[in-house]
Protein backbone atom coordinates (compact mmCIF):
# COMPACT_ATOMS: atom_id res chain seq x y z
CA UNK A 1 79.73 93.29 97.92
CA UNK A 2 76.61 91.78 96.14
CA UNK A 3 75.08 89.45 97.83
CA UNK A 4 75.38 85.94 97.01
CA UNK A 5 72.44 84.34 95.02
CA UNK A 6 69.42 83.15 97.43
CA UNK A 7 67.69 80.62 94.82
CA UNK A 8 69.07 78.50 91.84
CA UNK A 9 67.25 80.91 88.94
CA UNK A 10 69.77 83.95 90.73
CA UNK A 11 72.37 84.83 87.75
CA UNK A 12 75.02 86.98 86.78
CA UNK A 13 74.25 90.69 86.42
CA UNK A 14 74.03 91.93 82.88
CA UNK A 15 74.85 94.95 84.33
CA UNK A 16 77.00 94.75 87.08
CA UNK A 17 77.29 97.17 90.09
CA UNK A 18 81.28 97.71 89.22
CA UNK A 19 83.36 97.37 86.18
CA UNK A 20 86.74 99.20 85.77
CA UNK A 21 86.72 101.43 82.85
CA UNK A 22 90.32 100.57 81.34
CA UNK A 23 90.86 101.17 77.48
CA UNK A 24 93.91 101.46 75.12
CA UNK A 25 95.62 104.48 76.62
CA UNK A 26 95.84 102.48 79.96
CA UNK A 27 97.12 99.53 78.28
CA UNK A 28 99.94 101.21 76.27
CA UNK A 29 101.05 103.28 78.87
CA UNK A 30 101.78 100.24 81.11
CA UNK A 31 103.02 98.30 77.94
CA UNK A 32 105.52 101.83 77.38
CA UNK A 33 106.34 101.13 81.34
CA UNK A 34 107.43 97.73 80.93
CA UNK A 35 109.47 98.08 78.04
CA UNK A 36 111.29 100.77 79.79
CA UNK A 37 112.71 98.74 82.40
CA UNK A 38 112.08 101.46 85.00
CA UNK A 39 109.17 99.76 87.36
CA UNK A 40 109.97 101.46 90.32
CA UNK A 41 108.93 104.82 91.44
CA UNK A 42 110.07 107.15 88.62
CA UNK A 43 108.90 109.60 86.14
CA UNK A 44 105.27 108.12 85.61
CA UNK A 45 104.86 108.20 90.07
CA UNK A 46 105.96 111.77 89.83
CA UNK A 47 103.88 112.93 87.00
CA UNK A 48 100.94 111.46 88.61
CA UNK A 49 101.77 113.13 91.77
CA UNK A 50 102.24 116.43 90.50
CA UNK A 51 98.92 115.98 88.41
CA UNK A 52 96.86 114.90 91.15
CA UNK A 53 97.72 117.80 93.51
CA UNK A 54 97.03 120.21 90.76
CA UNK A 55 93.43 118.57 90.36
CA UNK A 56 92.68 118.82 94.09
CA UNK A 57 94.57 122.31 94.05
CA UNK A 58 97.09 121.53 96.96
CA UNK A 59 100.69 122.07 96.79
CA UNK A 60 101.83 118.05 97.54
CA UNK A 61 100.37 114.99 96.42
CA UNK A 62 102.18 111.60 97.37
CA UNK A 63 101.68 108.11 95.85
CA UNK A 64 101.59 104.75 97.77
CA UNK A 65 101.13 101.20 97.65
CA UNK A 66 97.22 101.35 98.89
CA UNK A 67 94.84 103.10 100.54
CA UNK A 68 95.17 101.70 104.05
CA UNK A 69 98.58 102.21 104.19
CA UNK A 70 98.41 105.73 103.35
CA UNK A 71 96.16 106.42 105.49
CA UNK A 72 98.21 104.91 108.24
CA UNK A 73 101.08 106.93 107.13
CA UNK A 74 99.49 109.76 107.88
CA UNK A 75 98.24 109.34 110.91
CA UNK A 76 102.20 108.05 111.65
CA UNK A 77 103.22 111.41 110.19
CA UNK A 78 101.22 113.17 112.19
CA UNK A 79 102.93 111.65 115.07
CA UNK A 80 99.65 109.65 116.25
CA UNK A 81 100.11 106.98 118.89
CA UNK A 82 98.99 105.35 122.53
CA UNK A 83 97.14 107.90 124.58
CA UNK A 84 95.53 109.64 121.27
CA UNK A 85 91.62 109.65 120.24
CA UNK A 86 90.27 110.11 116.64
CA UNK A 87 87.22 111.35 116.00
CA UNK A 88 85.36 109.03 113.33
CA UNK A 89 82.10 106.90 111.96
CA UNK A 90 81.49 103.69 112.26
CA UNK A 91 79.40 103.93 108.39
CA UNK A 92 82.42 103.21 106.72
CA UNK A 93 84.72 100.51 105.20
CA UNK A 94 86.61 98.94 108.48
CA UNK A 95 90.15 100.67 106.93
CA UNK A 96 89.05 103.73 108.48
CA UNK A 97 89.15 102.59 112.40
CA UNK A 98 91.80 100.13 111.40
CA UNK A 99 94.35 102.31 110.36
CA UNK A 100 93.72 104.40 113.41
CA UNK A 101 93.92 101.23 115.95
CA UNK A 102 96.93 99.99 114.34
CA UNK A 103 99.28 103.43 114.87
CA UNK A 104 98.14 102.94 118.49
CA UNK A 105 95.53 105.86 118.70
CA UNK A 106 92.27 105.32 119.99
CA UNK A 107 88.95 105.88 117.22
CA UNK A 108 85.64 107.56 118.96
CA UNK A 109 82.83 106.81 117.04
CA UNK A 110 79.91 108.97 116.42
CA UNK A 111 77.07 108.45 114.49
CA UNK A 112 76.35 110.00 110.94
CA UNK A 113 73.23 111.84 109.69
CA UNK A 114 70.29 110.70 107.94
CA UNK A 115 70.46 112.53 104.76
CA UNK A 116 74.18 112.85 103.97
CA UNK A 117 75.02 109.25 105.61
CA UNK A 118 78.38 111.52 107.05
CA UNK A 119 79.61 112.72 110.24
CA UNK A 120 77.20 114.69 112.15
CA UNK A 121 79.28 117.64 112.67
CA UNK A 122 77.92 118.42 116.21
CA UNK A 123 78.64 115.16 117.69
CA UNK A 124 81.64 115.40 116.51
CA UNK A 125 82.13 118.86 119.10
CA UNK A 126 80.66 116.81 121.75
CA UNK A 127 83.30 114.20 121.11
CA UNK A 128 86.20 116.47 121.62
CA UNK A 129 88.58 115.84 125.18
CA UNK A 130 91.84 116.68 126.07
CA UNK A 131 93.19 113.42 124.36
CA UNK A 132 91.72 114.21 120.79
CA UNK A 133 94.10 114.73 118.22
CA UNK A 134 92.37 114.52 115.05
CA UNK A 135 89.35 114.81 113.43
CA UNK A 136 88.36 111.98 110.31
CA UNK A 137 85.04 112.97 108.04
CA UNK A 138 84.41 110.03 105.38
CA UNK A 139 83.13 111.35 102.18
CA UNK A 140 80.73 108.65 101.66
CA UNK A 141 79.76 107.07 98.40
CA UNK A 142 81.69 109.90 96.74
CA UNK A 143 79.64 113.21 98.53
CA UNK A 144 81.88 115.60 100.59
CA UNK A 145 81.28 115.76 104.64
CA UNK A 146 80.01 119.02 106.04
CA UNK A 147 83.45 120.50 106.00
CA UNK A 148 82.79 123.87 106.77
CA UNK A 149 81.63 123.27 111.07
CA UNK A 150 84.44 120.05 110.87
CA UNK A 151 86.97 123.07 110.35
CA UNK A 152 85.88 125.36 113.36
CA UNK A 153 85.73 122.47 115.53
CA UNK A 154 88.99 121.22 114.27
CA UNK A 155 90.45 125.15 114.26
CA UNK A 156 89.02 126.11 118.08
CA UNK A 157 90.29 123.07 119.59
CA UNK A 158 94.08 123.02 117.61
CA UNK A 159 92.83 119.13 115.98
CA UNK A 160 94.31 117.53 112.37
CA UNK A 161 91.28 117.00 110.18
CA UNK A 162 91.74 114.01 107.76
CA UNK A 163 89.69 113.44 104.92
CA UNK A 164 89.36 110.00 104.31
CA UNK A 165 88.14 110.65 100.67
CA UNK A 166 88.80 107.44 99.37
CA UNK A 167 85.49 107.10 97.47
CA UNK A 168 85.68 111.15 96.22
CA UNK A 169 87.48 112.09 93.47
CA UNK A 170 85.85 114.11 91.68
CA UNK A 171 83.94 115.40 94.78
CA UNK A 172 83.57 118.90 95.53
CA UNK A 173 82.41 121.25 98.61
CA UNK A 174 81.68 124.81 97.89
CA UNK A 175 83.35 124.94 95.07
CA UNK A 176 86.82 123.38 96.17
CA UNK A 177 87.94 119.82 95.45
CA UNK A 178 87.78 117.51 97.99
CA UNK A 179 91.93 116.88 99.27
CA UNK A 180 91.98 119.99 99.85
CA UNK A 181 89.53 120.73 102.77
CA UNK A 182 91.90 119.46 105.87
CA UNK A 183 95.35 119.33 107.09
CA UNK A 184 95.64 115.71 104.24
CA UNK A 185 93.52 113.64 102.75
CA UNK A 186 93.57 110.14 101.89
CA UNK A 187 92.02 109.02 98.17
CA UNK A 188 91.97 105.18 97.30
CA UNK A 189 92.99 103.37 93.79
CA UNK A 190 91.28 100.02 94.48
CA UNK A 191 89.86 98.19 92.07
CA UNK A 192 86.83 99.60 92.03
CA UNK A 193 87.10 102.98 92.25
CA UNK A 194 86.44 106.08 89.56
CA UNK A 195 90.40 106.20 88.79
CA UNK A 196 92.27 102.61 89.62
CA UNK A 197 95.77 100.87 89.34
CA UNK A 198 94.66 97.86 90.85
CA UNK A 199 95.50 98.75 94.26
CA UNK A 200 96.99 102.36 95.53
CA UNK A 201 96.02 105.56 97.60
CA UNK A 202 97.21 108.71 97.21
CA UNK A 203 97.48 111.58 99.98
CA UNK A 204 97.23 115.21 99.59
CA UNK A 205 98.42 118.19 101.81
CA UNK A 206 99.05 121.70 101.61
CA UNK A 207 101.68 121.10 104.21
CA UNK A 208 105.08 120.70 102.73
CA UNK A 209 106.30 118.98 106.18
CA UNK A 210 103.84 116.70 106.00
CA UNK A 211 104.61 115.68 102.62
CA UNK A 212 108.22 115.35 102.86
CA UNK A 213 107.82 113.41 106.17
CA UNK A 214 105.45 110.90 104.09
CA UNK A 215 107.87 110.71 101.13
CA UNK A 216 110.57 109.54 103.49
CA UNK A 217 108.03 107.05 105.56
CA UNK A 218 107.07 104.97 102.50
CA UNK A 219 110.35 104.76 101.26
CA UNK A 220 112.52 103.11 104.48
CA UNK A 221 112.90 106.40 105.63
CA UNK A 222 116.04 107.18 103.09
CA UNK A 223 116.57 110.86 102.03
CA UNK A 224 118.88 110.10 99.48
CA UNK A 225 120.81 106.57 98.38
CA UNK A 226 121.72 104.28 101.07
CA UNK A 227 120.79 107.57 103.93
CA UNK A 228 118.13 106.86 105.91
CA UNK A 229 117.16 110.02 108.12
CA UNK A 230 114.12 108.08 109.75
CA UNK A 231 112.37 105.06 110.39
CA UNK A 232 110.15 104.08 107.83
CA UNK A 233 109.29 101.34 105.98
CA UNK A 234 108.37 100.20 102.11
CA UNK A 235 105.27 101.90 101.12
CA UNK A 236 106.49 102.51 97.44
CA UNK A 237 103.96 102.73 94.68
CA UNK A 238 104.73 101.08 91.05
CA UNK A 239 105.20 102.59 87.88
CA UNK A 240 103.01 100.57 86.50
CA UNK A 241 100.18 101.78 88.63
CA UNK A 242 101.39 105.39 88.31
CA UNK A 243 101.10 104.76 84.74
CA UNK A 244 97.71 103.46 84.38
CA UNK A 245 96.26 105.83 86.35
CA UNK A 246 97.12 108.75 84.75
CA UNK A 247 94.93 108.63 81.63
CA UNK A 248 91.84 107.80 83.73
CA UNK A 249 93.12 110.87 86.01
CA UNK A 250 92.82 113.31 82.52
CA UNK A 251 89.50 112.08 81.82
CA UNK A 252 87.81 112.30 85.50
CA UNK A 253 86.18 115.00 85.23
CA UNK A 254 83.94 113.95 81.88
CA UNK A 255 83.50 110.21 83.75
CA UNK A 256 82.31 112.70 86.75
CA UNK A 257 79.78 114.12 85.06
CA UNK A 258 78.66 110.95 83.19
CA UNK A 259 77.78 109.83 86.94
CA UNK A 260 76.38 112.73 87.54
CA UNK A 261 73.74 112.48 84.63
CA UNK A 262 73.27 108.75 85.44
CA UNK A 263 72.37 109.25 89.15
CA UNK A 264 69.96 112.18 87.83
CA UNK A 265 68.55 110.03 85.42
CA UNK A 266 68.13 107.08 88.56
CA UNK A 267 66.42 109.64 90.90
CA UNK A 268 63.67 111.03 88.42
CA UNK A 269 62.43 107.32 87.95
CA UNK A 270 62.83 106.46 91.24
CA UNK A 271 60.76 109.12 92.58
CA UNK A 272 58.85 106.71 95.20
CA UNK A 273 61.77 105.48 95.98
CA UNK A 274 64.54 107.31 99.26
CA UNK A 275 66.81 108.28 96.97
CA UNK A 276 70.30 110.12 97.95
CA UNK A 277 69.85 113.62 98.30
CA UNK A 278 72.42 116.07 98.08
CA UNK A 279 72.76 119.13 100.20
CA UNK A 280 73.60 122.61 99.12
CA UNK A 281 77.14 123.23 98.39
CA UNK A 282 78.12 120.10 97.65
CA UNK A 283 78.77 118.15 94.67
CA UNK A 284 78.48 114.40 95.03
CA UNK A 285 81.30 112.08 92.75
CA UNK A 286 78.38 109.23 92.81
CA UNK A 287 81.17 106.64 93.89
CA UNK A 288 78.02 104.72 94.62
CA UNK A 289 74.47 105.59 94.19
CA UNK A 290 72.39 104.20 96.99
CA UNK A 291 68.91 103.35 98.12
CA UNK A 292 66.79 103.05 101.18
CA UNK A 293 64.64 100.65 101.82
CA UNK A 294 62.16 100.52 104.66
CA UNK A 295 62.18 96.73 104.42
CA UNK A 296 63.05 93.68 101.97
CA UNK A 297 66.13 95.23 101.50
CA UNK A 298 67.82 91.94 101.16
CA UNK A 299 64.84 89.98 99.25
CA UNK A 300 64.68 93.26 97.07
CA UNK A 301 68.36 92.48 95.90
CA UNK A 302 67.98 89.13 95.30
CA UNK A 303 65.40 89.81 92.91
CA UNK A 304 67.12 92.69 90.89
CA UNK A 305 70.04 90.32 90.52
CA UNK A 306 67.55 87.93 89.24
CA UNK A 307 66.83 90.54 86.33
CA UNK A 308 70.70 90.91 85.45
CA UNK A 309 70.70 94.35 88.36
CA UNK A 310 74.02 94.01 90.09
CA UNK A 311 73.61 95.58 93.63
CA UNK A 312 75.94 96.34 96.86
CA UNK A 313 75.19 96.77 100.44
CA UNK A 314 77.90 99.64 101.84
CA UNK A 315 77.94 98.73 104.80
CA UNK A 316 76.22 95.71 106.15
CA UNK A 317 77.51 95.45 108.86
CA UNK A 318 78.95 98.53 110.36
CA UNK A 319 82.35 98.91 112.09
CA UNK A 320 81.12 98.73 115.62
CA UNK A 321 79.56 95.65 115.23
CA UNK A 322 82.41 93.74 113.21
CA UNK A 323 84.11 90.84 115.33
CA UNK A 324 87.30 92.34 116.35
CA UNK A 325 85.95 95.46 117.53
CA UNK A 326 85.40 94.57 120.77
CA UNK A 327 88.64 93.47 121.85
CA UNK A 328 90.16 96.96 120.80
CA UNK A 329 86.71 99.13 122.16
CA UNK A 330 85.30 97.43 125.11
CA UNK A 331 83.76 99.43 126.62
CA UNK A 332 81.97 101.04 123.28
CA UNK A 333 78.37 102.05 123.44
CA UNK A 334 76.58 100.82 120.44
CA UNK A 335 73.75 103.00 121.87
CA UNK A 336 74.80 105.84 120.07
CA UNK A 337 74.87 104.73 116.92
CA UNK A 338 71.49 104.37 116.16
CA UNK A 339 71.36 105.77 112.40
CA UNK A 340 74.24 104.19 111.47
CA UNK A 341 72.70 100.35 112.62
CA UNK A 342 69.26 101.70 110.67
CA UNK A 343 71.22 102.93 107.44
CA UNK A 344 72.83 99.63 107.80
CA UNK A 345 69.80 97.74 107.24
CA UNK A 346 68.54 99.78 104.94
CA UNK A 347 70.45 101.14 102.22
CA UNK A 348 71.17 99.46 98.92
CA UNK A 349 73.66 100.74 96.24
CA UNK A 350 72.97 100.32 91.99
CA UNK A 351 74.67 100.71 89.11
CA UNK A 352 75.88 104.34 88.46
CA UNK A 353 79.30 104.19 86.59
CA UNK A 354 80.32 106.10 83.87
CA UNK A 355 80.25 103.80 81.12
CA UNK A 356 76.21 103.02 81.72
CA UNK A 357 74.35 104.35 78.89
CA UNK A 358 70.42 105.86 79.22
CA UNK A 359 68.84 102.60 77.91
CA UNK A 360 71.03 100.68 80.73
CA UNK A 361 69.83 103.62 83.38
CA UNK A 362 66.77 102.95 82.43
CA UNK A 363 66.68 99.29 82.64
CA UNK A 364 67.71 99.43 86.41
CA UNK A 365 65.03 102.28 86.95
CA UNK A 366 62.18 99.87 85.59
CA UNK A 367 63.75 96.41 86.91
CA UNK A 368 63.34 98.77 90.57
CA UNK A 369 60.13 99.69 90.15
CA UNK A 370 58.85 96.85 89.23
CA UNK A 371 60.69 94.56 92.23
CA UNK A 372 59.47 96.90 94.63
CA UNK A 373 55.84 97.01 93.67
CA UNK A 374 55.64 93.49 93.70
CA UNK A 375 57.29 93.37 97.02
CA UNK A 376 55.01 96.20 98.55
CA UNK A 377 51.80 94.66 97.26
């Protein structure tokens, strides 16, 4: 989501916000696929499957088509519909209300807190009524939710707690892996993130129901050839994906820790800089690493794209104030969303992927400093 050049001297970034990091085993692992003949779901879908729930340390792990759609699937599985409320943020890519509106269920959107940019857990227990069904934390930018008060509320009040940990692999809270915190969690595949296939999401559950019920829902609801014991429809992942994810799945935890260094590396030169904090008992995946700035956010990115600094704003403009919200939240008060409409303005997200190396860390820490000194003065 960089922003589009304001001047004619604007250029590419040298080093660019995202890059997939796809090498040889990716490539002959989908070449291996295609000779095979077997692009459907198959041997490669399951082994990723089974791999992924090991990582996350949950019994189930099922592979679909995209992120959106799993999420959806879940909610569907959980049997979410008219009459139904979801707790959620509005600090988030619009997939997470989305999915929500289009099962039926209603979102309910409270605001997130100023140092973890995620649900504020106690608005979240003011938030509860007799129509709430679920509760939805988004592990932004790759750092876990405050899990631990999401669960008693969730617990006390007999509520579904969905991680939507599409940005988190990789992530962990008190020592357990995110997709493993709730009743399921959702993980995204997109292009961008730490482990892609182009497009896919993958959920995780504990809850062998669950998983059996989503197995069945993304693949037209047949239980065995030409037996179909449900509605569903065609969620069905690709070999191919299944395939090229896999070696990037292996290696996640060394590309974890490469992000891990980098965003250290970004916060001890960036020390007049707000930069991301994380709280105690979390570990952050460093999806993205991200600024804020007081002011000139915007003229600020223009001018580290100008020095080859690829940037992204996450989220510009927030889910309550997109265009189509107000035809399925009327009556919505954008009142009480007041951190999420200032983080909006402010924050700013640079380079942190794995494959930066210190001299390219320490590029963006200088071209930073040096864009916002001139700015300030």
């Amino acid at each position: 989501m960089t922003r589009s050049p304001s001047t004619p001297a604007a250029r590419a970034a040298e080093i660019p916000l995202a890059l997939p990091e796809i090498g040889a085993q990716e490539e002959d692992a989908v070449i291996a696929v295609m000779r095979s003949g077997e692009l459907a779901m198959g041997e490669q879908v399951a082994a990723l499957e089974e791999a992924w729930a090991e990582y996350c340390g949950v019994a189930n792990a099922v592979f679909m088509a995209n992120g959106t759609l799993a999420l959806e699937a879940v909610l569907h599985t959980l049997g979410l519909g008219p009459g139904d409320e979801v707790i959620t943020v509005s600090f988030s890519f619009t997939a997470t209300v989305s999915a929500i509106l289009r099962v039926g269920a209603s979102p309910v959107l409270v605001d997130v807190g100023e140092d973890d940019f995620c649900i504020d857990p106690n608005l979240v227990e003011a938030a509860v009524t007799p129509r709430t069904r679920a509760i939805m934390p988004v592990h932004l930018y790759g750092l876990p939710a405050d899990m631990d008060p999401l669960r008693a509320t969730a617990t006390k009040h007999g509520l579904a707690l969905i991680e939507d940990a599409a940005q988190a692999i990789g992530a962990r809270y008190r020592g357990r892996s995110v997709g493993g915190l709730g009743t399921a969690a959702v993980f995204s595949l997109y292009a961008t993130k730490a482990i892609t296939s182009g497009e896919g999401g993958m959920v995780t559950t504990d809850d062998g129901q669950i998983a059996r019920r989503l197995r069945l829902f993304r693949n037209q609801g047949m239980e065995t050839r030409h037996r179909h014991v449900e509605l569903g429809t065609n969620l069905r992942p690709t070999e191919i994906a299944a395939a090229m994810a896999r070696p990037q799945l292996a290696r996640i935890d060394v590309r974890t820790s490469r992000r891990r260094q980098n965003a250290a590396r970004l916060s001890a030169g960036l020390t007049d800089q707000a930069v991301p904090r994380v709280p105690e008992g979390r570990e952050h995946a460093w999806h993205q690493y991200t600024l804020r700035l007081a002011s000139g956010r915007d003229q600020i990115a223009d001018h580290l794209r100008e020095r080859g600094i690829g940037t992204g704003i996450y989220y510009r403009l927030p889910i309550h104030r997109q265009p189509f919200i107000r035809r399925h939240l009327p009556d919505l008060r954008w009142e009480s969303l007041l951190t999420t409409d200032r983080l909006a303005s402010e924050v700013l997200s640079l380079p942190v992927r794995a494959s930066l190396g210190d001299a390219e860390v320490d590029a963006i820490v200088q071209a930073v400093r040096d864009v916002t000194s001139h700015h300030a003065a």
